[in-house]
PDB file of N, CA and C in Angstrom:
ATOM      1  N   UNK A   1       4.623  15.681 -10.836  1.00  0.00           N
ATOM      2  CA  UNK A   1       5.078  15.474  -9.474  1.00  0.00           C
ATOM      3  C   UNK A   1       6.611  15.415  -9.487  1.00  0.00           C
ATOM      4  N   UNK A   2       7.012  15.844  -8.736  1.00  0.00           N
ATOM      5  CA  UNK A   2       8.377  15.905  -7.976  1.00  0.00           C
ATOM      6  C   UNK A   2       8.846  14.342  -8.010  1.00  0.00           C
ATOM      7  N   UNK A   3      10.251  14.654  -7.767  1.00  0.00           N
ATOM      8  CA  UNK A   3      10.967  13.556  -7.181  1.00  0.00           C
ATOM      9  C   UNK A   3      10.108  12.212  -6.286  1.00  0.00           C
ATOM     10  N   UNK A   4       9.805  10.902  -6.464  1.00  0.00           N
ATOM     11  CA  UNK A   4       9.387  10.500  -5.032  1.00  0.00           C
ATOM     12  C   UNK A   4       9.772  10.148  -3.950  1.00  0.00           C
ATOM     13  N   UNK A   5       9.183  10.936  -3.267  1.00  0.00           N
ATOM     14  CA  UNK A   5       9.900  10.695  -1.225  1.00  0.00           C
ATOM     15  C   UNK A   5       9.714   8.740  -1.132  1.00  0.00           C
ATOM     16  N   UNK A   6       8.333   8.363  -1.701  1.00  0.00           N
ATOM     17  CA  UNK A   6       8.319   6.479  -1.115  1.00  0.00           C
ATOM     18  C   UNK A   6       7.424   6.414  -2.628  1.00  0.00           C
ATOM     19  N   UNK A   7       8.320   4.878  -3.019  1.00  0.00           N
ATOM     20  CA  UNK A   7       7.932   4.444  -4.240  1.00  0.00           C
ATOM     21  C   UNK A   7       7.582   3.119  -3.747  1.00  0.00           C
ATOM     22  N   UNK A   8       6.330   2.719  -3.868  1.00  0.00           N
ATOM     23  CA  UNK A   8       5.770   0.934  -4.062  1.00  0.00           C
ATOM     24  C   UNK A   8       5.684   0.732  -4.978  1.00  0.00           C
ATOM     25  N   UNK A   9       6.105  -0.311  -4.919  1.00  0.00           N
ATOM     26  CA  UNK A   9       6.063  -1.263  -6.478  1.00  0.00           C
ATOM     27  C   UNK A   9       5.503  -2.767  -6.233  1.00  0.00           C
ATOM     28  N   UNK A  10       4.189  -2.654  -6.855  1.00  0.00           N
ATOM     29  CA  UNK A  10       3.625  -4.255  -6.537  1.00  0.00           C
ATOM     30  C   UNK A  10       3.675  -5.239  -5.644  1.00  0.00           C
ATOM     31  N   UNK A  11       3.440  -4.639  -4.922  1.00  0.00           N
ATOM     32  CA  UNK A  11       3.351  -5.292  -3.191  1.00  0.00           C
ATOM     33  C   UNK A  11       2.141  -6.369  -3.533  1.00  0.00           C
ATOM     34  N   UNK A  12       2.080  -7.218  -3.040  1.00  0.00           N
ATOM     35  CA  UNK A  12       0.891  -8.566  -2.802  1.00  0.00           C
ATOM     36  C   UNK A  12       1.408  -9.178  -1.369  1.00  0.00           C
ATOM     37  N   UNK A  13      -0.058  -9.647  -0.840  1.00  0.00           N
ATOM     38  CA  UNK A  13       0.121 -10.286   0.197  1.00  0.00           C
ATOM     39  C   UNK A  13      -1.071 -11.458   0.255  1.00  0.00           C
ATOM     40  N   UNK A  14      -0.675 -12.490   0.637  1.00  0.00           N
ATOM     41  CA  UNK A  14      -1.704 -13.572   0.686  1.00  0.00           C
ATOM     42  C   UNK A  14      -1.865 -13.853   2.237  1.00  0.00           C
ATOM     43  N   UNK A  15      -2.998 -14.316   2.819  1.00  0.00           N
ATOM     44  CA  UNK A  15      -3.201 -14.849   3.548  1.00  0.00           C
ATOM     45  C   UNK A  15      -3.825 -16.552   3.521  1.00  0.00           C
ATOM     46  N   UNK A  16      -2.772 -17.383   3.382  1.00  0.00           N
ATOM     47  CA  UNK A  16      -3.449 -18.725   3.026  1.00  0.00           C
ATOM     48  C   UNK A  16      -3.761 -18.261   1.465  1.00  0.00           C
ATOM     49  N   UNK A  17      -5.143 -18.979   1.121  1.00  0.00           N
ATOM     50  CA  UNK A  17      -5.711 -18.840  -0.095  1.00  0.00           C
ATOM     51  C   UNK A  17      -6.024 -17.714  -0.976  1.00  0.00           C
ATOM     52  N   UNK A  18      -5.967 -16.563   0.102  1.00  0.00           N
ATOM     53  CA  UNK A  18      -6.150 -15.261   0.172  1.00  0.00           C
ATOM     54  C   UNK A  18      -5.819 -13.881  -0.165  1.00  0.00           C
ATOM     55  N   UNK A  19      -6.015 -13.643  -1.287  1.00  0.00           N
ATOM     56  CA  UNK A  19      -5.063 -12.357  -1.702  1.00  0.00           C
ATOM     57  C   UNK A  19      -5.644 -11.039  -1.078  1.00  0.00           C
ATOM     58  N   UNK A  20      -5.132 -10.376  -0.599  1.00  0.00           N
ATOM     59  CA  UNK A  20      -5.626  -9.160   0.743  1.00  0.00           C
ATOM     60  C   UNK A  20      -4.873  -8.266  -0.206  1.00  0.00           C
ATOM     61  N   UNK A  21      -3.597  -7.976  -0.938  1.00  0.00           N
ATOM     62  CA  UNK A  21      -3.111  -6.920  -1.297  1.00  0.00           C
ATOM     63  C   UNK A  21      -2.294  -7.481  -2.709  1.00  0.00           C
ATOM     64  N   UNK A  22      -3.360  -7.270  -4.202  1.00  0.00           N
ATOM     65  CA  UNK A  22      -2.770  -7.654  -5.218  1.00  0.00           C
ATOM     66  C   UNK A  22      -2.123  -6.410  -6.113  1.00  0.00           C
ATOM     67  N   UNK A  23      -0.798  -6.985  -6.297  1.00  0.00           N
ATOM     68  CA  UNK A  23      -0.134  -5.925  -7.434  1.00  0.00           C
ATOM     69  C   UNK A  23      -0.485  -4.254  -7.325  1.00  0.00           C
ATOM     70  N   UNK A  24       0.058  -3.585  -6.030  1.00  0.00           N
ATOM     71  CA  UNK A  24      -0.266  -2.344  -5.493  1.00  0.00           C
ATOM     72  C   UNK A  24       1.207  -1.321  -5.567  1.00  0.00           C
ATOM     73  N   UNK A  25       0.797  -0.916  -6.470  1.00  0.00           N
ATOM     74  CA  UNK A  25       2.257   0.270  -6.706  1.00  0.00           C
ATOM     75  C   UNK A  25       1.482   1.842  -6.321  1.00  0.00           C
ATOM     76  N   UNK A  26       2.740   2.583  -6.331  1.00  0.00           N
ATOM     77  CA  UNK A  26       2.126   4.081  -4.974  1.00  0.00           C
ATOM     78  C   UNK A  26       3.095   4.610  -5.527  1.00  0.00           C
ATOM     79  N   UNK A  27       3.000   6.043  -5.990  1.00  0.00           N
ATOM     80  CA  UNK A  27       4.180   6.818  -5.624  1.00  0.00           C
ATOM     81  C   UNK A  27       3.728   7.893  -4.681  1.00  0.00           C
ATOM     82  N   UNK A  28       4.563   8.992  -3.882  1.00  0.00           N
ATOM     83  CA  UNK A  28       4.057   9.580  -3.100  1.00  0.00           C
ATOM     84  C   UNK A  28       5.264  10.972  -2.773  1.00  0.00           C
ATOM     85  N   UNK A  29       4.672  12.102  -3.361  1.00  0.00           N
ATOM     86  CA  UNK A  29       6.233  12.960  -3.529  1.00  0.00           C
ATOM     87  C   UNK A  29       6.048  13.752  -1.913  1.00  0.00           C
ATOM     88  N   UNK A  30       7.044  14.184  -2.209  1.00  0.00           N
ATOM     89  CA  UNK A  30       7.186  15.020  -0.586  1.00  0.00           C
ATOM     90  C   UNK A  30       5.978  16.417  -0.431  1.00  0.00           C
ATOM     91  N   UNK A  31       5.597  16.398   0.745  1.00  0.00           N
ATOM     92  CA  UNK A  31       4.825  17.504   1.196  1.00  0.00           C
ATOM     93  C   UNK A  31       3.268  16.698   0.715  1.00  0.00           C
ATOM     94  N   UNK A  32       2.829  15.435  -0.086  1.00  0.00           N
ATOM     95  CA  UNK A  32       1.813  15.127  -0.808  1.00  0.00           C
ATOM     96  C   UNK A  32       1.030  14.963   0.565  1.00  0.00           C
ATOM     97  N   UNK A  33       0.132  14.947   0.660  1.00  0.00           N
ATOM     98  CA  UNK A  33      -1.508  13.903   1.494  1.00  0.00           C
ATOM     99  C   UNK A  33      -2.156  13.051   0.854  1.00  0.00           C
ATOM    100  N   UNK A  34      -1.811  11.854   1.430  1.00  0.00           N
ATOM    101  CA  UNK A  34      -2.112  10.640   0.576  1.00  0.00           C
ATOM    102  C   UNK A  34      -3.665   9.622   1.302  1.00  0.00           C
ATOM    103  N   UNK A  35      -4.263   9.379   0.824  1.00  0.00           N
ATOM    104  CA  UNK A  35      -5.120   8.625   1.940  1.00  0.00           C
ATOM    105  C   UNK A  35      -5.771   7.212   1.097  1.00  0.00           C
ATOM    106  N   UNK A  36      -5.930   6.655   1.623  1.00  0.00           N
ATOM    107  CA  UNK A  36      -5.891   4.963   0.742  1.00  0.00           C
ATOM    108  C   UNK A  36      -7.553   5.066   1.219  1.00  0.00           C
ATOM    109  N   UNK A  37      -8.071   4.936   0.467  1.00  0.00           N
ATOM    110  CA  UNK A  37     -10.394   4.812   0.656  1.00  0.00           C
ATOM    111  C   UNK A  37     -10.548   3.182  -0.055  1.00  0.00           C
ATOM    112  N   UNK A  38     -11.163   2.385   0.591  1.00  0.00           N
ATOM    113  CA  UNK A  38     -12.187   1.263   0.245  1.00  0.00           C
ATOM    114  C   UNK A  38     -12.604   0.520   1.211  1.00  0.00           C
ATOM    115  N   UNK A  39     -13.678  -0.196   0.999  1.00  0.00           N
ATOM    116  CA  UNK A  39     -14.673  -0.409   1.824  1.00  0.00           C
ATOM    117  C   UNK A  39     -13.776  -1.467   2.606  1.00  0.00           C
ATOM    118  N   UNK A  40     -14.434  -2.040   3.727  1.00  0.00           N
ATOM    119  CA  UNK A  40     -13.577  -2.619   5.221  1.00  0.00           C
ATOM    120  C   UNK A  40     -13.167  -4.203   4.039  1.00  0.00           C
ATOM    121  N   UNK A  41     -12.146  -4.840   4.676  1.00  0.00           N
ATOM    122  CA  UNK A  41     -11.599  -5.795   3.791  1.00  0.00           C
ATOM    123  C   UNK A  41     -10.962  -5.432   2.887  1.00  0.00           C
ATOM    124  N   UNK A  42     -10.481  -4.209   2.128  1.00  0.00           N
ATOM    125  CA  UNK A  42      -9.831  -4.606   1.196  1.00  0.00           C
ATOM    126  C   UNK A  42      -8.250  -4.443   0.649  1.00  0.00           C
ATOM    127  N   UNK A  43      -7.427  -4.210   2.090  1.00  0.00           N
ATOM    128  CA  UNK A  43      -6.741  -4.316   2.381  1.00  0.00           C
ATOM    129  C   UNK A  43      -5.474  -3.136   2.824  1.00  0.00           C
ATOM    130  N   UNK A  44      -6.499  -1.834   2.995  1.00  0.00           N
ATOM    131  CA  UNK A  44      -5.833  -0.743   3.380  1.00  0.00           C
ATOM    132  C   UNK A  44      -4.966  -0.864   4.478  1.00  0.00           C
ATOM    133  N   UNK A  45      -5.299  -1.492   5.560  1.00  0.00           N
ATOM    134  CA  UNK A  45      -4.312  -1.945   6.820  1.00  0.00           C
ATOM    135  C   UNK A  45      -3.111  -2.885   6.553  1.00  0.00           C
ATOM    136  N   UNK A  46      -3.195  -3.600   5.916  1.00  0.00           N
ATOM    137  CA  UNK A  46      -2.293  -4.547   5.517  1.00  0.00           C
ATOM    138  C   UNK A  46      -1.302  -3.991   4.417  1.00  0.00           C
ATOM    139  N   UNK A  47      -1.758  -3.350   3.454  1.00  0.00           N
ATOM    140  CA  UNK A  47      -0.854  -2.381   2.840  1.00  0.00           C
ATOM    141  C   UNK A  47       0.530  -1.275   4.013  1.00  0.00           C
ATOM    142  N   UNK A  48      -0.727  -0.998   4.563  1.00  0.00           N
ATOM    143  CA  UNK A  48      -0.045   0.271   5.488  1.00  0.00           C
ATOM    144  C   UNK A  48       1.271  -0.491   6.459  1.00  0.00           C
ATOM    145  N   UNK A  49       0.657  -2.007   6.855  1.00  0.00           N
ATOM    146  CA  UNK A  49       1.660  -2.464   8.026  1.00  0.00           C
ATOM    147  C   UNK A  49       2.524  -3.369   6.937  1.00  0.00           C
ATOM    148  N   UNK A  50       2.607  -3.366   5.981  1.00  0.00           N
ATOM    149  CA  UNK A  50       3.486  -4.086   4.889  1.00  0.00           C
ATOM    150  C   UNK A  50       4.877  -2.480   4.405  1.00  0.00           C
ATOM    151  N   UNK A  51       4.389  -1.731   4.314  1.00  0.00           N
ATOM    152  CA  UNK A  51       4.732  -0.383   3.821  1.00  0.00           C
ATOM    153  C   UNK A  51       5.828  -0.095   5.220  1.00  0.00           C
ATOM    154  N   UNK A  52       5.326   0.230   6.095  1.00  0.00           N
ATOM    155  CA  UNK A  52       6.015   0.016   7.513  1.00  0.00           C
ATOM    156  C   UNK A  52       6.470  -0.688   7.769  1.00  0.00           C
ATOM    157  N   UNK A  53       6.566  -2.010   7.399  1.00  0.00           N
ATOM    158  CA  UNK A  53       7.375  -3.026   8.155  1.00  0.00           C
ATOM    159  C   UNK A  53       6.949  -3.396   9.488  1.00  0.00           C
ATOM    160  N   UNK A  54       4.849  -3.133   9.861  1.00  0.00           N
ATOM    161  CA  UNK A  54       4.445  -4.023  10.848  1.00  0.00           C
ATOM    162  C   UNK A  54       3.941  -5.365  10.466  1.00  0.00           C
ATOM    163  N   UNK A  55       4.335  -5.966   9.317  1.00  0.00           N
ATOM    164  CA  UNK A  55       3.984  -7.229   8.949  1.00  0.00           C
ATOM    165  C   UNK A  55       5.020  -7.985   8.233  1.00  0.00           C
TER     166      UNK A  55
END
């Protein structure tokens, strides 16, 4: 892969007691299609609005 356009590096997020997004690194080069799959809960939304800056 190319250069990366967005690099994560170990993102975690707790809610209370709650770990929703543990130790999640991404790279993602330009022109890629990326799509995040697991079952409801496990923290694909919260990644996405952490990544964005809606959380």
């Amino acid at each position: 892969m190319a250069e990366a356009l967005l690099k994560i590096r170990e993102v975690e997020k707790n809610f209370g007691g709650l770990r929703a997004v543990d130790k999640v690194s991404l790279d993602v080069g330009m022109g890629s299609i990326v799509g995040l799959v697991g079952p409801n809960g496990s923290g694909k939304t919260t990644l996405f609005n952490i990544v964005f800056g809606l959380r």
